[in-house]
C-alpha atoms as a PDB file:
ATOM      1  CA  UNK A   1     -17.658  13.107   0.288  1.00  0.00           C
ATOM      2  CA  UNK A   2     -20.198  16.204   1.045  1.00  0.00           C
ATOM      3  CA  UNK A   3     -19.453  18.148   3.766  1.00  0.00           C
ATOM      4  CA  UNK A   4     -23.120  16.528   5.959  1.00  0.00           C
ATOM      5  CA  UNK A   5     -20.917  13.036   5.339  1.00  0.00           C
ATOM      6  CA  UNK A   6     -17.642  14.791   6.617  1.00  0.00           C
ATOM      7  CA  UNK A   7     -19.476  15.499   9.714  1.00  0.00           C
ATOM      8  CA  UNK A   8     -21.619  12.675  10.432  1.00  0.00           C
ATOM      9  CA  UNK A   9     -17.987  10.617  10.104  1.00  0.00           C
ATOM     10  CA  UNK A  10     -16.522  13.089  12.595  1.00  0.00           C
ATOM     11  CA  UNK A  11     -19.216  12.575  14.820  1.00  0.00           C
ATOM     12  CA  UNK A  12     -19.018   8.485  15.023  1.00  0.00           C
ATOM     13  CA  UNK A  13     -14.706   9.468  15.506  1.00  0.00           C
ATOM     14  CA  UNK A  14     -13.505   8.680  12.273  1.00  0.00           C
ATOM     15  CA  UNK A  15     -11.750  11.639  11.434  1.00  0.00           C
ATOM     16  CA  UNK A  16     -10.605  10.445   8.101  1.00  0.00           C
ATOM     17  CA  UNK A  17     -11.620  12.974   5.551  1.00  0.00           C
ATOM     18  CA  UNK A  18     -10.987  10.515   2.047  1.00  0.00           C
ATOM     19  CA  UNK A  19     -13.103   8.135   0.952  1.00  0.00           C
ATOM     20  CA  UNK A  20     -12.058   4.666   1.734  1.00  0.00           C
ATOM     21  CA  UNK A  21     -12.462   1.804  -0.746  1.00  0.00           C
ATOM     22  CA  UNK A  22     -12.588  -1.775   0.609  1.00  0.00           C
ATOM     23  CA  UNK A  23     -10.016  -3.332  -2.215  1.00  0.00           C
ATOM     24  CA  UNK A  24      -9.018  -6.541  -1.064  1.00  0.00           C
ATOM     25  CA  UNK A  25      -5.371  -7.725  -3.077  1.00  0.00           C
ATOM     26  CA  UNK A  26      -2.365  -9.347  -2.326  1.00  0.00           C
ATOM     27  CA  UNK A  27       0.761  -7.269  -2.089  1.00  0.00           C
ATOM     28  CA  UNK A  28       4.353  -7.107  -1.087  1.00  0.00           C
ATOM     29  CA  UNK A  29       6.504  -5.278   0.698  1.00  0.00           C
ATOM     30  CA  UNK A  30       9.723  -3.788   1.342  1.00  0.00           C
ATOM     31  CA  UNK A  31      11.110  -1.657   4.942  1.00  0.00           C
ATOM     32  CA  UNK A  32      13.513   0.523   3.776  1.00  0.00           C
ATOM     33  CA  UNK A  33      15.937   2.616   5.632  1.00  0.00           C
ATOM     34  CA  UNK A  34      18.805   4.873   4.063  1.00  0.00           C
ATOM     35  CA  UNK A  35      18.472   3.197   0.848  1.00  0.00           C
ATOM     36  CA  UNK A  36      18.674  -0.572   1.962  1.00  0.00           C
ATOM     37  CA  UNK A  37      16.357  -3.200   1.969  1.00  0.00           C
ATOM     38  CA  UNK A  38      16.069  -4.490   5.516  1.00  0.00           C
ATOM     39  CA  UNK A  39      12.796  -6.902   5.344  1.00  0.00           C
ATOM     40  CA  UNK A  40      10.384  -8.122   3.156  1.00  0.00           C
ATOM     41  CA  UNK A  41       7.179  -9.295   3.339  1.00  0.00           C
ATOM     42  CA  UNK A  42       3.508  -9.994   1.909  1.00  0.00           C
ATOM     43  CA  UNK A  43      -0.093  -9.268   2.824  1.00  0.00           C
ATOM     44  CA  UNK A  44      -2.758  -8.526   1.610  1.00  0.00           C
ATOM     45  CA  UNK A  45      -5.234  -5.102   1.344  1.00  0.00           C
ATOM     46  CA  UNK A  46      -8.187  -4.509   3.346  1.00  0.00           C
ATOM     47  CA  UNK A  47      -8.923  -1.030   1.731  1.00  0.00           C
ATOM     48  CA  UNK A  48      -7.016   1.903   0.030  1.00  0.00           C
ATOM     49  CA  UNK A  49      -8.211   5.587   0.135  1.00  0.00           C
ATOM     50  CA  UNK A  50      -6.164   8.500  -1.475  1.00  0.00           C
ATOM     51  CA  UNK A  51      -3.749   9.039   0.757  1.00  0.00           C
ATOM     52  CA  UNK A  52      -3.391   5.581   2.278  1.00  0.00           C
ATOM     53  CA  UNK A  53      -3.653   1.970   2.068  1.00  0.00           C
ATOM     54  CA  UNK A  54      -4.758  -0.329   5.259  1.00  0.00           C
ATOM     55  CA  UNK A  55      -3.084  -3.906   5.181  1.00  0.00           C
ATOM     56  CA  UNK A  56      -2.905  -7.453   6.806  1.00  0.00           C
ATOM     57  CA  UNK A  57       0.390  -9.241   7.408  1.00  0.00           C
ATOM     58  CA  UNK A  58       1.784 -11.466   9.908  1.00  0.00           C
ATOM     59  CA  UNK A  59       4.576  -8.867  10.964  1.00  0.00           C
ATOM     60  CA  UNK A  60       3.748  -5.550  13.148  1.00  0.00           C
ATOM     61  CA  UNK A  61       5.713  -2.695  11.456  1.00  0.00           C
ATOM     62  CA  UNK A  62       6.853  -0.033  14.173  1.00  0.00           C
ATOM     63  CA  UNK A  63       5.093   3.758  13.484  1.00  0.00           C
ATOM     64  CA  UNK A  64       7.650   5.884  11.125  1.00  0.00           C
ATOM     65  CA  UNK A  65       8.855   3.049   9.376  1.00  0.00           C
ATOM     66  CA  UNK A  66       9.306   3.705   5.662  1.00  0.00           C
ATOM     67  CA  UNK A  67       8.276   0.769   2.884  1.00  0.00           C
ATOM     68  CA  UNK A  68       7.581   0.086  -0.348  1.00  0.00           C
ATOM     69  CA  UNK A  69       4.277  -1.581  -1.545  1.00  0.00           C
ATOM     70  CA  UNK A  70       3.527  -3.302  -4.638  1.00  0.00           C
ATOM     71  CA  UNK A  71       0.028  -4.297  -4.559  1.00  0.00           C
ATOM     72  CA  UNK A  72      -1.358  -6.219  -7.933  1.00  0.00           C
ATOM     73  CA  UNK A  73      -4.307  -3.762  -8.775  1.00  0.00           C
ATOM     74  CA  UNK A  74      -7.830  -6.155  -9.305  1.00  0.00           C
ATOM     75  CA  UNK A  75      -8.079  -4.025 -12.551  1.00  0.00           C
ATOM     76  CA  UNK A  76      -6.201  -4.728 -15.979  1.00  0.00           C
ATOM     77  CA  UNK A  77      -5.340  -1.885 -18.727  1.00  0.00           C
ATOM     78  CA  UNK A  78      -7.352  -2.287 -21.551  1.00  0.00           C
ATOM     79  CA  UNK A  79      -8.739  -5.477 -19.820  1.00  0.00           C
ATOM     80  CA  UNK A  80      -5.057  -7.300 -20.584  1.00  0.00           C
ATOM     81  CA  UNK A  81      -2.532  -5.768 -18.998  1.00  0.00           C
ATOM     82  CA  UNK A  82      -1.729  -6.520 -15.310  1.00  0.00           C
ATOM     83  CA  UNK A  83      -0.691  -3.719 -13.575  1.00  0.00           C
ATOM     84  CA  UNK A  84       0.536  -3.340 -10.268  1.00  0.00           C
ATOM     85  CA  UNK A  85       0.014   0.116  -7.809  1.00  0.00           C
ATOM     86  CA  UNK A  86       3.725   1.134  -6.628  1.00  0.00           C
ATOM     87  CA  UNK A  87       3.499   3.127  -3.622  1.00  0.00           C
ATOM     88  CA  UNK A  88       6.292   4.236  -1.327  1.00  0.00           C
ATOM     89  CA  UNK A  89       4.907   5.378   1.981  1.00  0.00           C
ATOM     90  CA  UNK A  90       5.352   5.287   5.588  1.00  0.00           C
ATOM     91  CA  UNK A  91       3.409   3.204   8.604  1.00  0.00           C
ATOM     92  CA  UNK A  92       0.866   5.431  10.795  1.00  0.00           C
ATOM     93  CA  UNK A  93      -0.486   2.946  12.948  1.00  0.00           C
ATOM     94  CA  UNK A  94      -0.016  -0.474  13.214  1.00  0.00           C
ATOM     95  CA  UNK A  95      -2.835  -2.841  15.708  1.00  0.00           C
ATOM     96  CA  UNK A  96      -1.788  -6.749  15.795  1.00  0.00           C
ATOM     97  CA  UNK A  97      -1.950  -7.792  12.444  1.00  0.00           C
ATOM     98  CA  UNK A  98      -3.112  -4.369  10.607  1.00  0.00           C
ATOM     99  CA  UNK A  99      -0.585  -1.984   9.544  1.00  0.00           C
ATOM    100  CA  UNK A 100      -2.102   1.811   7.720  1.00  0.00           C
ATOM    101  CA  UNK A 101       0.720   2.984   5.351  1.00  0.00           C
ATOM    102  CA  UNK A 102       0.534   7.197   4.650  1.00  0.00           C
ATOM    103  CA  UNK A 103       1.085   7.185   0.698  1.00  0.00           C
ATOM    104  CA  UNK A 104       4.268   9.910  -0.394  1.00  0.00           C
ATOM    105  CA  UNK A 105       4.567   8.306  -3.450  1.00  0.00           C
ATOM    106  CA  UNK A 106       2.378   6.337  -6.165  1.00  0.00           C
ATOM    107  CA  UNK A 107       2.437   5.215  -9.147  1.00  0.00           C
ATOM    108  CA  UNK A 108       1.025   2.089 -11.780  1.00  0.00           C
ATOM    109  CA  UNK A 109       3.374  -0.254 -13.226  1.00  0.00           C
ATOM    110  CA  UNK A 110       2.818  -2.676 -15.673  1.00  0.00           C
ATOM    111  CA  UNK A 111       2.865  -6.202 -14.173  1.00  0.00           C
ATOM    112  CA  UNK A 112       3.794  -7.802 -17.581  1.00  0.00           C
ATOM    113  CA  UNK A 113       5.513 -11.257 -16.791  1.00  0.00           C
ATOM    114  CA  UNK A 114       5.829 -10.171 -12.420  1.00  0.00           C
ATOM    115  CA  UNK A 115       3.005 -12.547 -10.581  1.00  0.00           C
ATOM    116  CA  UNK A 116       2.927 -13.029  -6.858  1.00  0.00           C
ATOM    117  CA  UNK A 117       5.888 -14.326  -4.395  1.00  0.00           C
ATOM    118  CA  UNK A 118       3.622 -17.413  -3.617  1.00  0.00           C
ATOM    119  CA  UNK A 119       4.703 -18.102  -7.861  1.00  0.00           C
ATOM    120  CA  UNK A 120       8.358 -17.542  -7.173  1.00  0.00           C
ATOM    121  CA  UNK A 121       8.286 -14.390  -9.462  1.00  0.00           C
ATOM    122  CA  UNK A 122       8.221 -10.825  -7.768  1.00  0.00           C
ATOM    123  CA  UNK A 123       5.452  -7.770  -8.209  1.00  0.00           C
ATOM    124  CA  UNK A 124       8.525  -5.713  -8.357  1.00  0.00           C
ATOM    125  CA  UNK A 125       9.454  -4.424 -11.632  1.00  0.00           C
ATOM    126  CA  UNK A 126      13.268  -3.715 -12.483  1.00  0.00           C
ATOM    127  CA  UNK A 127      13.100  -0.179 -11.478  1.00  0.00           C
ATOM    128  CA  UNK A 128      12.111   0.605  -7.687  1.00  0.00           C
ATOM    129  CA  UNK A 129      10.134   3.297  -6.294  1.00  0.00           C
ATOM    130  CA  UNK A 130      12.387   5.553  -4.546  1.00  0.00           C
ATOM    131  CA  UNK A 131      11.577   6.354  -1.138  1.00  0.00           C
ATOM    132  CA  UNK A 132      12.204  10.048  -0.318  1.00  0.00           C
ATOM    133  CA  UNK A 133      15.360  10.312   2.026  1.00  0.00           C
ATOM    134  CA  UNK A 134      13.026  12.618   4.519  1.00  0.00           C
ATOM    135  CA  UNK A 135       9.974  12.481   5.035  1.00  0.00           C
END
């Protein structure tokens, strides 16, 4: 983004500074607190940016909140390989159905045999992102 773009975002009070790409993709999640799994749930993308990822689900997710996302990436490795995007973050903001996750961690896993929940096989792979103790 150029610095006149910057501005002219600043201006109409979007004070976002990363580019944000509208990526729509199904995903799951996982609210974590001291190393437990306390709810799960699924939604779906509206766009991702650098440092965060904007998502629909039916549940509001309280500000502060730490999660894990695995959201199956539109793009394949080598055009074969299904990967997912691993990302441990925490909520934002959160309006009615539209929860904004701050990234800490990311990282691409392969997908291999994982689908979505809605094919009674997870997006998670056998090893979990960690979620940093503090934040």
């Amino acid at each position: 983004m150029t610095a006149r773009q910057r501005r002219a975002h600043l201006r109409s009070g979007d004070r976002r500074s990363g580019h944000r790409y509208k990526i729509t993709a199904d995903l799951e999640y996982r609210v974590i607190h001291e190393g437990q799994i306390l709810q799960t749930g699924s939604g779906r993308t509206l766009d991702v940016s650098r440092g965060g990822i904007l998502f629909k689900s039916q549940e509001i997710l309280p500000v502060g909140t730490l999660l894990e996302l695995a959201v199956a990436w539109p793009a394949r490795l080598d055009n074969s390989v299904a990967l997912n995007l691993c990302v441990s973050g925490e909520i934002a903001r959160a309006s009615g159905d539209h929860n904004a996750v701050r990234i800490l961690k990311h990282e691409f896993c392969v997908r291999g045999r994982y689908g979505l929940a809605n094919r009674r096989v997870s997006l998670w792979p056998a090893r979990a992102v960690a979620v940093p103790a503090s934040a």
